[in-house]
C-alpha atoms as a PDB file:
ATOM      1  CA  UNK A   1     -23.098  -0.367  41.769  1.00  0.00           C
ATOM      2  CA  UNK A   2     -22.575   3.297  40.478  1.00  0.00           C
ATOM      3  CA  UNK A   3     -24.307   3.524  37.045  1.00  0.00           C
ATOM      4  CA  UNK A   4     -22.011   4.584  34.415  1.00  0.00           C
ATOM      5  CA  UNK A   5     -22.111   4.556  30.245  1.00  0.00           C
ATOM      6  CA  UNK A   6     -20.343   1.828  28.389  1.00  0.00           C
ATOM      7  CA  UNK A   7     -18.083   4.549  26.820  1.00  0.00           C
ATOM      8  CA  UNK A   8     -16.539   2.065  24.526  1.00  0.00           C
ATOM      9  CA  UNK A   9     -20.368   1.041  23.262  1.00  0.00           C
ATOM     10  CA  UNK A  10     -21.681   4.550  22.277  1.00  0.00           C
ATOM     11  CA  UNK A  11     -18.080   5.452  20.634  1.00  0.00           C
ATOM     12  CA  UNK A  12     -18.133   2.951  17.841  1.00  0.00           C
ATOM     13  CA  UNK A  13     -20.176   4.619  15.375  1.00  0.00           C
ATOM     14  CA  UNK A  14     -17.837   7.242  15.881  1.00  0.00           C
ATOM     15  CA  UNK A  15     -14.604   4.969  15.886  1.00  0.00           C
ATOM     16  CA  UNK A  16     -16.167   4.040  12.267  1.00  0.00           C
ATOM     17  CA  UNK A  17     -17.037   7.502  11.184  1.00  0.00           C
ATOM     18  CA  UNK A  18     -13.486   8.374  11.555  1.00  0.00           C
ATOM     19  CA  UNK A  19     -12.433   5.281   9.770  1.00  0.00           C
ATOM     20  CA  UNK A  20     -13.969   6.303   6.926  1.00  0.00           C
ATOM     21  CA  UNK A  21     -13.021   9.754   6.980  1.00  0.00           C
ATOM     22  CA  UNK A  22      -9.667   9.274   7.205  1.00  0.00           C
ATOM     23  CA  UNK A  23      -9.381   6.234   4.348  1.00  0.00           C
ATOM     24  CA  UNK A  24     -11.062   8.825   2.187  1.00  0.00           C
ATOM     25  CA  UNK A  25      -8.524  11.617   2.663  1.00  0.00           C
ATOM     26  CA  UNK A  26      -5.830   9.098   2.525  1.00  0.00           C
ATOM     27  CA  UNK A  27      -7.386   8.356  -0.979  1.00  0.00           C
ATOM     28  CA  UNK A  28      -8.093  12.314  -1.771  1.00  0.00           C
ATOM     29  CA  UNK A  29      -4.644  13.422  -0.134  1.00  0.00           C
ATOM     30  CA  UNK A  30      -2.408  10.910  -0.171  1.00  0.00           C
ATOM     31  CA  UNK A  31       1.266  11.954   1.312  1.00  0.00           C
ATOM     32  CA  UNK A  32       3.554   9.345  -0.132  1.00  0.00           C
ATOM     33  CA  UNK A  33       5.778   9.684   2.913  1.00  0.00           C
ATOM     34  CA  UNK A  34       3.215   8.277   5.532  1.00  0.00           C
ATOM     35  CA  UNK A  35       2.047   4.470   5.966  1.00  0.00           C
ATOM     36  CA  UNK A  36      -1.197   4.644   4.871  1.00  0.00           C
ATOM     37  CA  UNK A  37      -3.526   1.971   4.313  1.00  0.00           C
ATOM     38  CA  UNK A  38      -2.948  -1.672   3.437  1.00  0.00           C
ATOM     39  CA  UNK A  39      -6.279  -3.604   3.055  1.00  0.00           C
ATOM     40  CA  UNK A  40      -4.774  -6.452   4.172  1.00  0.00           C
ATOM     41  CA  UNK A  41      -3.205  -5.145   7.191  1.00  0.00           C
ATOM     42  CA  UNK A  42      -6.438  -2.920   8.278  1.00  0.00           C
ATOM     43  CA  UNK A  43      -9.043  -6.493   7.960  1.00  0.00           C
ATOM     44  CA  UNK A  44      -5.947  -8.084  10.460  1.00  0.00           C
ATOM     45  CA  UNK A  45      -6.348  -4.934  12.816  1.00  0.00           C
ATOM     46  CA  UNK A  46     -10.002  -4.782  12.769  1.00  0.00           C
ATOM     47  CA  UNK A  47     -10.018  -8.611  13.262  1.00  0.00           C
ATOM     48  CA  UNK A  48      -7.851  -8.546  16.243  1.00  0.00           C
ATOM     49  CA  UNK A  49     -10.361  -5.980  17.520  1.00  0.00           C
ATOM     50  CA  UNK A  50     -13.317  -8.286  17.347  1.00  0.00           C
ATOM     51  CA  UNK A  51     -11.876 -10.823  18.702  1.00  0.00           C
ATOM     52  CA  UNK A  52     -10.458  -8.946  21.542  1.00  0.00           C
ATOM     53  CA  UNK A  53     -13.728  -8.306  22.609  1.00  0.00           C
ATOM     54  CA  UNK A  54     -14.987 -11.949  23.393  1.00  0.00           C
ATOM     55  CA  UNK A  55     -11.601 -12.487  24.424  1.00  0.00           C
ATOM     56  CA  UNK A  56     -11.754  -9.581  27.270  1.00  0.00           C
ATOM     57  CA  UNK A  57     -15.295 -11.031  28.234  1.00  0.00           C
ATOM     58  CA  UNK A  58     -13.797 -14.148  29.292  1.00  0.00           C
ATOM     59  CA  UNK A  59     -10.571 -12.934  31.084  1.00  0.00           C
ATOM     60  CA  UNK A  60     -13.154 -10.189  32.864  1.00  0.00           C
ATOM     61  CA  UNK A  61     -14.452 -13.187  34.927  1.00  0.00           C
ATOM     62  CA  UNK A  62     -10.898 -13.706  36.691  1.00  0.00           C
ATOM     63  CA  UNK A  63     -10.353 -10.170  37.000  1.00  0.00           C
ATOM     64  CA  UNK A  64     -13.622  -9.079  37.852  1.00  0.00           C
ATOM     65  CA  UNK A  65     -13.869 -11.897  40.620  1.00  0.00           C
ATOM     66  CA  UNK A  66     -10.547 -10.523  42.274  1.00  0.00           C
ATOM     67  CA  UNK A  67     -10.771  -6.702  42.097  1.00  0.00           C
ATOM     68  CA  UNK A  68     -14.594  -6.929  43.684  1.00  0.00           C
ATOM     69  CA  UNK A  69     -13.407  -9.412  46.934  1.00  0.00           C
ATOM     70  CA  UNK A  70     -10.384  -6.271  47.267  1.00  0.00           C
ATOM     71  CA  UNK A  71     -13.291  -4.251  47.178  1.00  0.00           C
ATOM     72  CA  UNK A  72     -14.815  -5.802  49.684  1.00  0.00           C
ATOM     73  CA  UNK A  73     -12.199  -6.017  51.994  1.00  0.00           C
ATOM     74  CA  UNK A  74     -10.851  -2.609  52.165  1.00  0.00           C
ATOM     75  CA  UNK A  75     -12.382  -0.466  54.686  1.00  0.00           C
ATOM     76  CA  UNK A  76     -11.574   2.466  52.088  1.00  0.00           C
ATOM     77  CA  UNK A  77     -14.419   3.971  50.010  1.00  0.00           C
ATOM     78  CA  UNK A  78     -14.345   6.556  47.308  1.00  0.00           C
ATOM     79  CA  UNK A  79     -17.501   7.764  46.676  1.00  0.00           C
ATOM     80  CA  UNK A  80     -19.053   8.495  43.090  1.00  0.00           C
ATOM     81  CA  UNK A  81     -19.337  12.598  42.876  1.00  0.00           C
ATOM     82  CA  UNK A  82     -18.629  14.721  40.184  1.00  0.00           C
ATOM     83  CA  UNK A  83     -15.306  16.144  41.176  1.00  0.00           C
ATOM     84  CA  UNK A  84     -13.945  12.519  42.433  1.00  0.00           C
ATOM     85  CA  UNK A  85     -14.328  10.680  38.753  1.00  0.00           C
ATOM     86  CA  UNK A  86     -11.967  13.305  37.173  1.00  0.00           C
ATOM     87  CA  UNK A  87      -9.938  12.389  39.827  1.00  0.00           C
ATOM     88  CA  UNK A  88      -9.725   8.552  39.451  1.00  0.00           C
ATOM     89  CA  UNK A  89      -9.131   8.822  35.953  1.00  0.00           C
ATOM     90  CA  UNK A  90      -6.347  10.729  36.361  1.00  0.00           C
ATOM     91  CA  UNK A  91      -4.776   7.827  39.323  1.00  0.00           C
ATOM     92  CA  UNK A  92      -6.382   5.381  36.407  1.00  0.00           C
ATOM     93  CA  UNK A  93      -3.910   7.011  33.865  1.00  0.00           C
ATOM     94  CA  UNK A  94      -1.189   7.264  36.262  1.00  0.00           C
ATOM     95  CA  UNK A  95      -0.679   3.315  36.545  1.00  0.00           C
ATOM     96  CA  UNK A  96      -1.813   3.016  32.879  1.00  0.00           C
ATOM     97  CA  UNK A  97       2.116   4.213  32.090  1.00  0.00           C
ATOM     98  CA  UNK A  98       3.598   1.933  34.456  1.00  0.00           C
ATOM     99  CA  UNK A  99       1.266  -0.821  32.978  1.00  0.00           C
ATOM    100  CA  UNK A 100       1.870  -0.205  29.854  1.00  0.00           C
ATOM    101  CA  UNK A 101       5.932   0.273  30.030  1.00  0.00           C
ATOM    102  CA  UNK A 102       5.944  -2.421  32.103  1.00  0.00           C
ATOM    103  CA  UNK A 103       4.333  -4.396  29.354  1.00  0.00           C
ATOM    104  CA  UNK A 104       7.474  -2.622  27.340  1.00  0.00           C
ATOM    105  CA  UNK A 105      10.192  -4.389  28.894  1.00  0.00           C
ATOM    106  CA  UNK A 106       9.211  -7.632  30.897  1.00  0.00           C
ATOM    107  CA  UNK A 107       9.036 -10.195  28.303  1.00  0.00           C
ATOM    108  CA  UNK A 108       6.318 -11.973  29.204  1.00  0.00           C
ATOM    109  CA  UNK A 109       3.832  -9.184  29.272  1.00  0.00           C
ATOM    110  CA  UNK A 110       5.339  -7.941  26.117  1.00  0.00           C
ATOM    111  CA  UNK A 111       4.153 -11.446  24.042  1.00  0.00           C
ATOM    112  CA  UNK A 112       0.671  -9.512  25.048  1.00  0.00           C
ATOM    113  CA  UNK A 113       1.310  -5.905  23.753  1.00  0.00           C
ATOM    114  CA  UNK A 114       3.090  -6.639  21.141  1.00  0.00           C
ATOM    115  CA  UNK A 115      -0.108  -7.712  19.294  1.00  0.00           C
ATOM    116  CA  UNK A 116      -0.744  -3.409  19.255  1.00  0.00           C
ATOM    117  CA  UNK A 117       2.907  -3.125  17.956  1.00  0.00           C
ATOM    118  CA  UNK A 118       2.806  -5.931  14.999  1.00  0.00           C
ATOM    119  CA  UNK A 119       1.540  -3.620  11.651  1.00  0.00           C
ATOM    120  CA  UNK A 120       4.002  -1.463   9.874  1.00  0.00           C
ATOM    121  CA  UNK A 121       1.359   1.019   9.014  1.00  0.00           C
ATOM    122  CA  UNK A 122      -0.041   3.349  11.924  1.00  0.00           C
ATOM    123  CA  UNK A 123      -3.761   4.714  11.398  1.00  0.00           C
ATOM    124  CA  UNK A 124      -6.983   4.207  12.831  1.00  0.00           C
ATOM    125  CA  UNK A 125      -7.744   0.496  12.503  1.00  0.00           C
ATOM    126  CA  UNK A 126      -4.089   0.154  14.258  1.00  0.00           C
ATOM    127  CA  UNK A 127      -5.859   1.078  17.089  1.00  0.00           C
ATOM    128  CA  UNK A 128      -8.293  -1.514  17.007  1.00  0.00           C
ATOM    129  CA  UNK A 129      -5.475  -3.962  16.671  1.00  0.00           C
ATOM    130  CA  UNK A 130      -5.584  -5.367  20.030  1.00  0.00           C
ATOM    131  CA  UNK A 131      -4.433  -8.780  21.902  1.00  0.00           C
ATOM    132  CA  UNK A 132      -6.337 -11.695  22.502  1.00  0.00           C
ATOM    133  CA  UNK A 133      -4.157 -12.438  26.047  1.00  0.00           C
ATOM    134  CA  UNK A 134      -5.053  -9.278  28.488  1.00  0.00           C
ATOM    135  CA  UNK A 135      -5.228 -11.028  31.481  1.00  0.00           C
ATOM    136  CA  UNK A 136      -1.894  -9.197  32.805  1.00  0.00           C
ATOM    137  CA  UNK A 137      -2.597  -5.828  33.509  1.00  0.00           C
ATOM    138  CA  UNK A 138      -5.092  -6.134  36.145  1.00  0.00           C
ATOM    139  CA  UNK A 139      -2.696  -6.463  38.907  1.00  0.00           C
ATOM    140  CA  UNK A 140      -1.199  -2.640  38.082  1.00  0.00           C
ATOM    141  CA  UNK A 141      -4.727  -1.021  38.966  1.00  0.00           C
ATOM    142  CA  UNK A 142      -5.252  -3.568  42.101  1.00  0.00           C
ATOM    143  CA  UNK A 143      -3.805  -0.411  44.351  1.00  0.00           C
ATOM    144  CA  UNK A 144      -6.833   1.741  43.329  1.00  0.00           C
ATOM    145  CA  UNK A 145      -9.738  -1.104  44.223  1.00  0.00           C
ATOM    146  CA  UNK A 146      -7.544  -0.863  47.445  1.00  0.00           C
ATOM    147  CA  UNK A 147      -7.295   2.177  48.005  1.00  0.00           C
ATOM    148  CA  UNK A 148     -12.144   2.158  47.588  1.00  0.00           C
ATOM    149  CA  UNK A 149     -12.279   2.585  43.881  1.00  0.00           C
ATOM    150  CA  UNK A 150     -15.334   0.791  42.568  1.00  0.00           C
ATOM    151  CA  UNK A 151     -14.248  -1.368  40.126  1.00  0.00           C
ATOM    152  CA  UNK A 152     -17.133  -0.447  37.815  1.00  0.00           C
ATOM    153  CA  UNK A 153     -15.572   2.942  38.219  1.00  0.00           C
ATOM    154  CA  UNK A 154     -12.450   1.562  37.314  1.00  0.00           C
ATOM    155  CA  UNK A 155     -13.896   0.025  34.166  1.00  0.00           C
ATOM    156  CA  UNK A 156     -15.471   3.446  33.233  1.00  0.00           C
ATOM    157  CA  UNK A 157     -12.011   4.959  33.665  1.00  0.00           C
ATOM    158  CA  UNK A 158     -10.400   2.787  31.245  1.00  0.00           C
ATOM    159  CA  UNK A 159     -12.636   3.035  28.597  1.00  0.00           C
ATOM    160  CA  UNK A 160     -12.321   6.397  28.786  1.00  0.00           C
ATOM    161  CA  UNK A 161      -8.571   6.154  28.301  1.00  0.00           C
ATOM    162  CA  UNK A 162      -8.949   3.744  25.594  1.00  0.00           C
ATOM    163  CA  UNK A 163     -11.474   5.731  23.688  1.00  0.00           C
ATOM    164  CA  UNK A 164      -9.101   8.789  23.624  1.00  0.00           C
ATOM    165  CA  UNK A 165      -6.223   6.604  22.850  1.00  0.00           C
ATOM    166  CA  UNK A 166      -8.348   5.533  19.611  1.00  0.00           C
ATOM    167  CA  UNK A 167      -8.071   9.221  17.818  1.00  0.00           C
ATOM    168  CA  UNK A 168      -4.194   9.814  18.694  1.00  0.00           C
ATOM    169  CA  UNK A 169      -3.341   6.404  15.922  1.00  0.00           C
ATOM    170  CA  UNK A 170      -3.312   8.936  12.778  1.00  0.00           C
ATOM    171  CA  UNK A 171      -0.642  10.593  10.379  1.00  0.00           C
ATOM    172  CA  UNK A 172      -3.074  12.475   9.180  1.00  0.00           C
ATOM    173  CA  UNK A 173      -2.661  15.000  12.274  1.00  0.00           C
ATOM    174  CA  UNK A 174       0.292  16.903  12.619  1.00  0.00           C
ATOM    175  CA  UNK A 175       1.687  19.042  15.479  1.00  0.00           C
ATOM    176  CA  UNK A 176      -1.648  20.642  17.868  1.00  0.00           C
ATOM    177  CA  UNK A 177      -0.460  23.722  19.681  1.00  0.00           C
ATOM    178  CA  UNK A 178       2.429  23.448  22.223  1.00  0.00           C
ATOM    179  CA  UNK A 179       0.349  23.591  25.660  1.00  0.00           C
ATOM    180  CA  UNK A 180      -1.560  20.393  24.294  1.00  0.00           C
ATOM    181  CA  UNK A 181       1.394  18.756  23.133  1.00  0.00           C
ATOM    182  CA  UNK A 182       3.057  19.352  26.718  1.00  0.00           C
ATOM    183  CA  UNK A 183       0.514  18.021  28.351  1.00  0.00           C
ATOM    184  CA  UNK A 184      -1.355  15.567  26.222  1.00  0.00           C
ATOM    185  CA  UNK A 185      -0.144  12.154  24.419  1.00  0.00           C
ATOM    186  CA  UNK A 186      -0.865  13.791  20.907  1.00  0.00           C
ATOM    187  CA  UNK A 187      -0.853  11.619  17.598  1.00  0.00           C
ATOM    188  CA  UNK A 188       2.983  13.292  17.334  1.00  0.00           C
ATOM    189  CA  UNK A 189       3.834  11.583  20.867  1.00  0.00           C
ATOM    190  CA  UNK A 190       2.467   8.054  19.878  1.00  0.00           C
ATOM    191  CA  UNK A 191       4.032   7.975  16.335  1.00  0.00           C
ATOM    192  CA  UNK A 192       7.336   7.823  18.549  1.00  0.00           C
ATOM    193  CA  UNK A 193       5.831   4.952  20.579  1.00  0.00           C
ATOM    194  CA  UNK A 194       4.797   2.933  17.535  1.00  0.00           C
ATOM    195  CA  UNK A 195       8.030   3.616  15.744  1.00  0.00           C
ATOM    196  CA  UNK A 196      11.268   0.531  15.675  1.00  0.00           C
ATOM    197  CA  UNK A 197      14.317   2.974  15.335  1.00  0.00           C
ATOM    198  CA  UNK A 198      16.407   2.856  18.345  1.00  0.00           C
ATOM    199  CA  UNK A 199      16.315   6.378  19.656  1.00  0.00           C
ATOM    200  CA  UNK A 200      12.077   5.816  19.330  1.00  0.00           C
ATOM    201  CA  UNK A 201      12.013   2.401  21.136  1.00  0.00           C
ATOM    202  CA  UNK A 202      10.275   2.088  24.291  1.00  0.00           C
ATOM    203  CA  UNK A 203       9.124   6.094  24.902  1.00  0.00           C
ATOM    204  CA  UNK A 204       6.167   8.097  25.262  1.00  0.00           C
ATOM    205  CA  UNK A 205       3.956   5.157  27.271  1.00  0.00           C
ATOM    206  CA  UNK A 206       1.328   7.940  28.473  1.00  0.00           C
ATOM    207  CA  UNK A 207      -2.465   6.738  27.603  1.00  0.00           C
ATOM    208  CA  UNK A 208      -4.433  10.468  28.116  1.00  0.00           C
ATOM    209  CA  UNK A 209      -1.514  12.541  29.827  1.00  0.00           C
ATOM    210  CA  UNK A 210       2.431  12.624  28.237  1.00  0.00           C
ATOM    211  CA  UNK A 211       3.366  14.080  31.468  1.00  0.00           C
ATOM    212  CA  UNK A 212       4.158  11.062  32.961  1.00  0.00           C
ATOM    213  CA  UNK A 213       6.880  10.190  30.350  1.00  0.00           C
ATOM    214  CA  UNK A 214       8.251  13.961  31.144  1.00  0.00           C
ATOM    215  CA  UNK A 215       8.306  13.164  34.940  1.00  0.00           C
ATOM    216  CA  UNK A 216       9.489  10.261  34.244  1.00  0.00           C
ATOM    217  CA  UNK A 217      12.432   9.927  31.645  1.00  0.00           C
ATOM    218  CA  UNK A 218      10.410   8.358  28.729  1.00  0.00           C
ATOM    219  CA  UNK A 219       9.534  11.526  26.647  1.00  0.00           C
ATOM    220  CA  UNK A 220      10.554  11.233  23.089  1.00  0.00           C
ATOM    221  CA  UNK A 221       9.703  14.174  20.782  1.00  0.00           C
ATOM    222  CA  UNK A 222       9.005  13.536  17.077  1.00  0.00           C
ATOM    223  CA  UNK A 223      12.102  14.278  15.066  1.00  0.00           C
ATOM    224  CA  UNK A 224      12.321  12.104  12.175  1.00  0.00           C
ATOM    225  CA  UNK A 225       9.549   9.864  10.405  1.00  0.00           C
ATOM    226  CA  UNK A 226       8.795   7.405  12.343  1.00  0.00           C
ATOM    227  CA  UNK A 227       9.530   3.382  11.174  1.00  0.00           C
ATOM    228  CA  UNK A 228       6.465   1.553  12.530  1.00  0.00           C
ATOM    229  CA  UNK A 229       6.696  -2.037  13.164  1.00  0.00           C
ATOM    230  CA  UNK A 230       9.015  -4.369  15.647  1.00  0.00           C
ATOM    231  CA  UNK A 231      12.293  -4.269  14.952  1.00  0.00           C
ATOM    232  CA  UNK A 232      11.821  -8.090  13.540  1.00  0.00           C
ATOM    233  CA  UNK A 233       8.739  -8.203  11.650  1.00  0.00           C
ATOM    234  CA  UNK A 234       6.257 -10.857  11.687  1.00  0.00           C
ATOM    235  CA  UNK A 235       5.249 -11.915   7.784  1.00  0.00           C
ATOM    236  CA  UNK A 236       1.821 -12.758   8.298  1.00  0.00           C
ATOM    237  CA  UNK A 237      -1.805 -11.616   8.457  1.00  0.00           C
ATOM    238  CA  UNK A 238      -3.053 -14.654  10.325  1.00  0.00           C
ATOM    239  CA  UNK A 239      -5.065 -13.230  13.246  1.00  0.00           C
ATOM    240  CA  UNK A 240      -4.000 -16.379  15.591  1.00  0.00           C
ATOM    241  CA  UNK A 241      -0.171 -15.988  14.575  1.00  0.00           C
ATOM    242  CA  UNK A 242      -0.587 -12.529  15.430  1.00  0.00           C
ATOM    243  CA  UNK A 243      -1.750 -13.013  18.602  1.00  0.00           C
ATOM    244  CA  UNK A 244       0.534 -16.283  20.177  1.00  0.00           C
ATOM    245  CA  UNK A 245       3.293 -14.930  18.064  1.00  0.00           C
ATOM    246  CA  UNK A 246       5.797 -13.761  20.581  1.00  0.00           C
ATOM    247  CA  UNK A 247       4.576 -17.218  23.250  1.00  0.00           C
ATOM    248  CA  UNK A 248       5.354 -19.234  20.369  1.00  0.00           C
ATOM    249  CA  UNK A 249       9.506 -17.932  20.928  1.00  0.00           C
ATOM    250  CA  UNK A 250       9.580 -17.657  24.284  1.00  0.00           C
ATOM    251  CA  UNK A 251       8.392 -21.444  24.376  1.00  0.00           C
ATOM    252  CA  UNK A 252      11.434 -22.113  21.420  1.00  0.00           C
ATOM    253  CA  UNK A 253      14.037 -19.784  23.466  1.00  0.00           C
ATOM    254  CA  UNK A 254      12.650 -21.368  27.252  1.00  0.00           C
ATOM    255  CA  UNK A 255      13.299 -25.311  25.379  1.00  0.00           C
ATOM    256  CA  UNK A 256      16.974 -24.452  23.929  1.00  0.00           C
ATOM    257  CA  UNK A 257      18.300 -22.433  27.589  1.00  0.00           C
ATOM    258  CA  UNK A 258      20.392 -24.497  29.117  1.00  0.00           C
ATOM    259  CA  UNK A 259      20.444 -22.934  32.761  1.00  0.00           C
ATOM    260  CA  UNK A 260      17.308 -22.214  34.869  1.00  0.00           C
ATOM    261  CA  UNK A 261      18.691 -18.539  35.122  1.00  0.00           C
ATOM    262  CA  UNK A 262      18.600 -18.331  31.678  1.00  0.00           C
ATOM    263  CA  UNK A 263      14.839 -19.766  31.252  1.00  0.00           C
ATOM    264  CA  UNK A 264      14.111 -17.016  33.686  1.00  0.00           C
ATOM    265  CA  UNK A 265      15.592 -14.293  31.887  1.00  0.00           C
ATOM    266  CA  UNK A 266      14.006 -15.405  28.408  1.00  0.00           C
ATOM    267  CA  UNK A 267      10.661 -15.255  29.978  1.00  0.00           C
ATOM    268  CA  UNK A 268      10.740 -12.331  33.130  1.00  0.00           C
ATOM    269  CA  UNK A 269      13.592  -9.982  31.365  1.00  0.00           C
ATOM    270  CA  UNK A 270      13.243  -7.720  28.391  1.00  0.00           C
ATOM    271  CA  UNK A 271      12.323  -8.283  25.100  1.00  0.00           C
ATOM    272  CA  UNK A 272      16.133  -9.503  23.019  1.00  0.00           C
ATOM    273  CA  UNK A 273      17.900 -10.281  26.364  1.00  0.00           C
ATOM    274  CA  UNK A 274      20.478 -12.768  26.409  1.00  0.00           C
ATOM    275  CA  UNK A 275      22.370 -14.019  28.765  1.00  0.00           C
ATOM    276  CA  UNK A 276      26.582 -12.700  29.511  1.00  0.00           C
ATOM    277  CA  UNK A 277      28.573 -15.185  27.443  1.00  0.00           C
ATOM    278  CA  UNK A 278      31.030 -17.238  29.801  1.00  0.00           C
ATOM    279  CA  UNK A 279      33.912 -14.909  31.055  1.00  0.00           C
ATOM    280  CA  UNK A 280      36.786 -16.078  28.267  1.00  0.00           C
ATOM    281  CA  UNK A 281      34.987 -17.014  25.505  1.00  0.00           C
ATOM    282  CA  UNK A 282      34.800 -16.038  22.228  1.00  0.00           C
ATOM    283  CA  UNK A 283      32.190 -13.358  21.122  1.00  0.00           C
ATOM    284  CA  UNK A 284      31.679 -15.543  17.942  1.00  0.00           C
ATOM    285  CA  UNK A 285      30.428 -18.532  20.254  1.00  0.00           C
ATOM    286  CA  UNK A 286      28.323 -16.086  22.517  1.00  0.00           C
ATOM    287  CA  UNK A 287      24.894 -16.581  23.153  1.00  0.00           C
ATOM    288  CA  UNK A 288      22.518 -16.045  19.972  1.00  0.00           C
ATOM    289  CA  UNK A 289      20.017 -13.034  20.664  1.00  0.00           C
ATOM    290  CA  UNK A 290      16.232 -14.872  21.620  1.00  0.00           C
ATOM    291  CA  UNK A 291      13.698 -14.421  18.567  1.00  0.00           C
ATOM    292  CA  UNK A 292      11.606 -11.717  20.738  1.00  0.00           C
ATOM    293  CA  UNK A 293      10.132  -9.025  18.416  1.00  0.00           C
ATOM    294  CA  UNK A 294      10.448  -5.046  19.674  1.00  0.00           C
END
């Protein structure tokens, strides 16, 4: 088994370092136009964080069980070098956008992410905020164990990407220069992401890299001040609400359907899908919208 660091493990006294920093120039500068802090809302984030990590210990034995017997039976190998880890983060952050907007817009996988999405203030305990149900993204990085990626490499690679993804949850950083901003998801780039107005929903899904979002049609640039939040709120802080919020209505909107086409499309479609009202009827009897949160 190659021997690499727990990158997640040696970052957190920097992850709390930076914490602190930024609550204290939050407190020293305070800009009355961005979120800020809410001491409520920061316990529920780092809360969420600490209990994603016993969570992700036991949904590790599932995944870990599958990706090493597709290790074992491809005949492929990639070897461990110095020049081939760059490269398998870079395949590693290449399905981390189609992970992550798939977890955008197939409902389902959405009552998972939107955990991440749930506080209306964006800092750096938002990035700790974190679900409790990540059991469905393995199957997007099952090509790369196929293809002879080690899944500890694989591992290594995503903590990598979720350790850089930590720093880019700030107001407190502006525009960086433009050739970083092209390339890089910048804290600019994931305001948009975290934002609820229209033109800012579902863009910019890039984890190291924004060029994926340029290649492919889901670059939003930072215009106006971002919203953060779903587009329906949740009122609580309850870490458990938090986290089964979004399973809770898909159970409600699955029991009132009425068609087995329509249970399908509350739980497989996108978030606030409804089904086409009857051809001839009324739009004041149409279908109501489901209670999924964007």
């Amino acid at each position: 088994m190659p021997n690499l660091p727990d990158v997640v493990l040696w970052s957190i006294p920097a992850f709390v370092l930076l914490t602190v920093v930024e609550i204290v120039t939050v407190r020293l500068h305070p800009d009355e136009e961005q979120a800020g802090y809410e001491t409520k809302d920061a316990a529920t984030s780092v809360t969420m964080g600490i209990g994603s990590l016993g969570f992700d210990l036991l949904w590790k034995i599932p995944i870990v069980a599958v990706y090493t017997l597709a290790y074992e039976l491809t005949p492929l190998r990639v070897p461990v070098l110095w020049w081939t880890v760059p490269l398998v983060l870079l395949a590693q952050d290449f399905f981390y956008y189609w992970s992550h907007r798939g977890h955008h817009v197939i409902r389902i996988l959405w009552a998972c992410h939107v955990v991440h999405h749930s506080s209306r203030r964006f800092n750096l305990t938002t990035a700790l905020r974190q679900p409790w149900t990540s059991l469905t993204s393995w199957p997007f990085y099952l090509p790369l164990i196929l293809l002879g990626v080690h899944p500890a490499v694989l591992a290594f690679c995503s903590s990598v990407n979720l350790v850089y993804q930590f720093g880019i949850h700030t107001e407190r950083i502006g525009r960086l220069p433009r050739p970083v901003e092209f390339l890089f998801n910048t804290p600019s780039h994931h305001r948009v992401h975290h934002a609820s107005q229209g033109g800012y929903l579902d863009r910019n899904f890039g984890g190291i890299l924004i060029v994926w979002d340029r290649l492919f049609g889901s670059f939003a640039a930072e215009t106006v001040r971002p919203v953060y939040g779903l587009t329906k709120n949740i009122e609580t802080y309850n870490p458990l609400r938090v986290a089964t919020h979004e399973y809770a209505a898909i159970a409600r909107d699955v029991r009132a359907a009425t068609t087995w086409r329509e249970r399908a499309g509350r739980v497989f479609r996108g978030p606030g899908w409804s089904p086409e009202p009857p051809a001839g009827t009324a739009p004041a009897t149409a279908t109501p919208a489901p209670e999924a949160t964007r």
